[in-house]
Protein backbone atom coordinates (compact mmCIF):
# COMPACT_ATOMS: atom_id res chain seq x y z
CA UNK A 1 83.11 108.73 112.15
CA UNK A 2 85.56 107.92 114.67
CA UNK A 3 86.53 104.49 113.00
CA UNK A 4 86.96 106.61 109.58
CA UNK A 5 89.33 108.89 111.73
CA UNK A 6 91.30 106.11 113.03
CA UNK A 7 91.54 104.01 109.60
CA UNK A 8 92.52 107.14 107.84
CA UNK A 9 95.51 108.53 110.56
CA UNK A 10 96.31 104.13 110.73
CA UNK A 11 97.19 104.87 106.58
CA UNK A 12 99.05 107.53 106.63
CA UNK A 13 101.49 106.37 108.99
CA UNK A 14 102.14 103.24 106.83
CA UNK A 15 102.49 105.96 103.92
CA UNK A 16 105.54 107.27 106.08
CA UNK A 17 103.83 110.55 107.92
CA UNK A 18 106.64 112.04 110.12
CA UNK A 19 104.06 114.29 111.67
CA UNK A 20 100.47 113.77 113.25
CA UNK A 21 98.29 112.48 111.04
CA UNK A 22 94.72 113.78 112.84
CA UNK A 23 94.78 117.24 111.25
CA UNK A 24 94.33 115.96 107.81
CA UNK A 25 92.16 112.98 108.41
CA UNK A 26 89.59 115.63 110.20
CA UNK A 27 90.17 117.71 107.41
CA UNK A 28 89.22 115.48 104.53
CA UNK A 29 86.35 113.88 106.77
CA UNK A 30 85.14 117.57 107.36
CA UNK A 31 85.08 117.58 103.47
CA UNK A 32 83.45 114.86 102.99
CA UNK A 33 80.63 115.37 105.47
CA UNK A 34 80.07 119.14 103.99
CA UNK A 35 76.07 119.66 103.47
CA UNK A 36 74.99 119.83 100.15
CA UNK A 37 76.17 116.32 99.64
CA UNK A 38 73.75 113.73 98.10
CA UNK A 39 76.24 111.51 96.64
CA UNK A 40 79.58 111.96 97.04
CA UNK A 41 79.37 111.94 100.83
CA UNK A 42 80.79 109.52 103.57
CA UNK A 43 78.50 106.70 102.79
CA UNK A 44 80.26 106.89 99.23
CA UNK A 45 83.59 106.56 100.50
CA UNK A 46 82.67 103.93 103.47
CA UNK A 47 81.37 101.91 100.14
CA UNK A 48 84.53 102.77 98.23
CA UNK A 49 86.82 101.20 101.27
CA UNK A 50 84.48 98.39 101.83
CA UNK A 51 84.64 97.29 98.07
CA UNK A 52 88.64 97.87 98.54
CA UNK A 53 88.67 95.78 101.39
CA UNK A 54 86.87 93.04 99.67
CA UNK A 55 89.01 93.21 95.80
CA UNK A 56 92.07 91.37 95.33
CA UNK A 57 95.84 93.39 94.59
CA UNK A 58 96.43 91.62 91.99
CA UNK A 59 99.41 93.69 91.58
CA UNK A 60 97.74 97.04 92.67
CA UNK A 61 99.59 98.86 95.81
CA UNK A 62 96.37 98.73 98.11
CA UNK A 63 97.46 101.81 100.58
CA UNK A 64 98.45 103.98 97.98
CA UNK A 65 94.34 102.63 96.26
CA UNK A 66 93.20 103.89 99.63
CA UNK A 67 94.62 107.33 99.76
CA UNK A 68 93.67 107.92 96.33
CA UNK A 69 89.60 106.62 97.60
CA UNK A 70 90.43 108.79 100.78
CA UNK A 71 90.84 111.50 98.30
CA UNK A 72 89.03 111.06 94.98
CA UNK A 73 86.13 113.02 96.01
CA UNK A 74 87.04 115.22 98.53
CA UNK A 75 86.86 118.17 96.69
CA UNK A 76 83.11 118.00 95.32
CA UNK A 77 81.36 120.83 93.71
CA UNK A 78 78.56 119.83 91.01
CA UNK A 79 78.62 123.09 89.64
CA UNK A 80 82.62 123.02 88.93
CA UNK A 81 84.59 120.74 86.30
CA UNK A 82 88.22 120.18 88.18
CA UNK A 83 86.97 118.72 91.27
CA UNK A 84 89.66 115.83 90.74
CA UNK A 85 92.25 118.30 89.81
CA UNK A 86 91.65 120.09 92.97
CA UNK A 87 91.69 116.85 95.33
CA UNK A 88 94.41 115.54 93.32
CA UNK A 89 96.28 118.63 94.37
CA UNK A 90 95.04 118.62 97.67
CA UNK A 91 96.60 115.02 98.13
CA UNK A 92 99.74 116.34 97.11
CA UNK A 93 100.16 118.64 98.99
CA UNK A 94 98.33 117.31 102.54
CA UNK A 95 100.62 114.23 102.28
CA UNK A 96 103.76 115.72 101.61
CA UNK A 97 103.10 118.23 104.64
CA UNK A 98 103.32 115.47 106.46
CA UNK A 99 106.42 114.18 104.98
CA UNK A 100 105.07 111.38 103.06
CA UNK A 101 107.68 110.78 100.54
CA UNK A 102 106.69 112.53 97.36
CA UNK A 103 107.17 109.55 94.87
CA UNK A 104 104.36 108.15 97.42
CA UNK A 105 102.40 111.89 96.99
CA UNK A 106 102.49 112.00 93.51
CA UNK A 107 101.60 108.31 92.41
CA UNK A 108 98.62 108.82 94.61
CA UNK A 109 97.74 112.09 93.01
CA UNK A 110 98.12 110.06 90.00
CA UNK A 111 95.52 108.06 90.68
CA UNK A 112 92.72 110.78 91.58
CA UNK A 113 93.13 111.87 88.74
CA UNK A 114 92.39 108.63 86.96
CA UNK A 115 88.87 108.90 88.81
CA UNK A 116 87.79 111.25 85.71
CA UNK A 117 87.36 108.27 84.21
CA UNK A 118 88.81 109.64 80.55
CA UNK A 119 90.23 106.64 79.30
CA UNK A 120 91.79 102.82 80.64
CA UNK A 121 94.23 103.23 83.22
CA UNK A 122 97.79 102.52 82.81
CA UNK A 123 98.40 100.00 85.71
CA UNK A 124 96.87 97.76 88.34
CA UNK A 125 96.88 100.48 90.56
CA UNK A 126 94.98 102.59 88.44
CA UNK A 127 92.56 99.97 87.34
CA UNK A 128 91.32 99.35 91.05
CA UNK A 129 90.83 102.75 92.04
CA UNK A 130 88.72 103.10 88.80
CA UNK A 131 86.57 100.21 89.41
CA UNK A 132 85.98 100.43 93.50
CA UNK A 133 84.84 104.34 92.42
CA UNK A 134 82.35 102.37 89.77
CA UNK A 135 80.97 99.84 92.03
CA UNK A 136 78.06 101.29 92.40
CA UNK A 137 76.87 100.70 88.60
CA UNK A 138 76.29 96.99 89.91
CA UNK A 139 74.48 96.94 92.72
CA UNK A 140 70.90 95.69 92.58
CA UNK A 141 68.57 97.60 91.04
CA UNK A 142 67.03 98.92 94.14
CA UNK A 143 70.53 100.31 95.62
CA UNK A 144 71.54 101.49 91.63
CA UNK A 145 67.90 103.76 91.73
CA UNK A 146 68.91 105.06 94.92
CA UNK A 147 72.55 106.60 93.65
CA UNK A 148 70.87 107.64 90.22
CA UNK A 149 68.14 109.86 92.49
CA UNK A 150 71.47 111.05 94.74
CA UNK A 151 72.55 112.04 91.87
CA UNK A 152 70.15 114.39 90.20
CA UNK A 153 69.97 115.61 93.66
CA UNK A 154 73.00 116.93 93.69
CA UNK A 155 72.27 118.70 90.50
CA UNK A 156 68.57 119.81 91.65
CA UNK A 157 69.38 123.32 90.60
CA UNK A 158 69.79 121.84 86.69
CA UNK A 159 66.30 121.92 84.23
CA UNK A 160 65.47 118.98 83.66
CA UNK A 161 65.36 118.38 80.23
CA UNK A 162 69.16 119.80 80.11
CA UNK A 163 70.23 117.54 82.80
CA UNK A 164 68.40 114.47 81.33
CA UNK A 165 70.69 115.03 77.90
CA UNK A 166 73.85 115.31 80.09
CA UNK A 167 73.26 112.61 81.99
CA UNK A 168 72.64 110.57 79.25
CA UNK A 169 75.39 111.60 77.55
CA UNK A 170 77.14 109.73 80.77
CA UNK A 171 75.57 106.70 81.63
CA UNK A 172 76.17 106.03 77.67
CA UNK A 173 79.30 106.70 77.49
CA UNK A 174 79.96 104.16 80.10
CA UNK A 175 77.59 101.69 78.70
CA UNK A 176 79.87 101.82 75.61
CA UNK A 177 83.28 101.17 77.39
CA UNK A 178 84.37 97.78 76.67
CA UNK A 179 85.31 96.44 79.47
CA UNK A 180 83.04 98.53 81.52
CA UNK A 181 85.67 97.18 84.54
CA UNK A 182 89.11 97.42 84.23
CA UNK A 183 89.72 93.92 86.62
CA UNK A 184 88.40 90.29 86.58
CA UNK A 185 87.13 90.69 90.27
CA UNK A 186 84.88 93.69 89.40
CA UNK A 187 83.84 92.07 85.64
CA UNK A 188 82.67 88.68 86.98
CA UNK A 189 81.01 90.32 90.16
CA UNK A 190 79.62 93.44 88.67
CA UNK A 191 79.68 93.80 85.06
CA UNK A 192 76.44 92.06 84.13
CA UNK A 193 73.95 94.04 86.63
CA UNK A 194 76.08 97.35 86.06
CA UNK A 195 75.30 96.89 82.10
CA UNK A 196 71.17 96.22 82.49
CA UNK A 197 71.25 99.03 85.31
CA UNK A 198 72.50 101.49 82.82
CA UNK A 199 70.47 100.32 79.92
CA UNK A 200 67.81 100.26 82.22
CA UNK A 201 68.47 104.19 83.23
CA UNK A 202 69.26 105.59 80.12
CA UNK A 203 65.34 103.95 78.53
CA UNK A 204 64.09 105.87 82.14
CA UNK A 205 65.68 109.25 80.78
CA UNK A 206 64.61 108.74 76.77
CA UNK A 207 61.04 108.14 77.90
CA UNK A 208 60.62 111.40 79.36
CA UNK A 209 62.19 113.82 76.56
């Protein structure tokens, strides 16, 4: 975790942190390393910050991306409905401790909170964090079966036939966005496989009601 450490303090001082930025990062890494995590751990964000490293701008401020990845899912707790709320405030808060300047703090609050994933976002910025958090809907099928079983793992404590509605009622709500990706870079290199994965999961979840 020490590279995550050193990546995360690196960011912060390009954000304009007055103070040392080690607390924090150890903080949010604590966070995302908490047990319980199937998910939404560290591998998750390592993936979101390797797809960020790999996407062009195109317009998009890539630290202020980061921070918002760094933060997106900090705050995870299946069984509550404001986790972004909650990291988004957490953002706010941790950066301007550290004297971030709070145009910086609250654009990147901003986008947390776009990581609902309610409607298109509003700028380039926006649009990358949304579709680095999405990634995952393209991968292969063999890494795609592996985040859908991370998920209901997380939510092991749901019956099954309730959580097989709900997460229907996801994975076709996002089949029916159109675009499913908010960029080019994540269309052209995603959008097919993320489609049949979905259609593909949500046939897996109507078989067995």
């Amino acid at each position: 975790m020490t590279d995550l450490r050193a990546r995360f303090a690196a960011l912060l001082q390009r954000l304009g942190a007055a103070g040392d930025p080690y607390p924090l990062a150890d903080a949010v890494l604590a966070a995302w390393t908490e047990p319980g995590r199937r998910y939404h751990d560290a591998e998750h964000l390592r993936r979101c910050l390797a797809e960020l490293d790999r996407a062009p701008a195109d317009g998009a401020d890539r630290d202020r991306v980061e921070a918002a990845l760094w933060f997106h899912d900090a705050i995870y707790d299946p069984r509550a409905d404001d986790n972004e709320a909650r990291s988004a405030g957490w953002a706010l808060r941790g950066l301007a401790a550290l004297g971030i300047p709070s145009i910086i703090a609250d654009d990147v609050a901003r986008l947390v909170l776009l990581t609902r994933h309610a409607g298109p976002a509003p700028d380039a910025s926006g649009r990358l964090v949304c579709d680095v958090d999405l990634a995952v809907l393209g991968q292969d099928a063999a890494s795609f079966d592996r985040y859908d079983r991370r998920i209901r793992a997380e939510y092991e404590w749901v019956p099954e036939p309730a959580y097989r509605a709900a997460r229907r009622a996801v994975l076709a709500g996002l089949l029916a966005r159109s675009p499913l990706y908010q960029t080019a870079y994540f269309r052209d290199r995603y959008g097919a496989a993320a489609r049949e994965n979905l259609t593909r999961a949500i046939a897996r979840l109507e078989e067995s009601t």
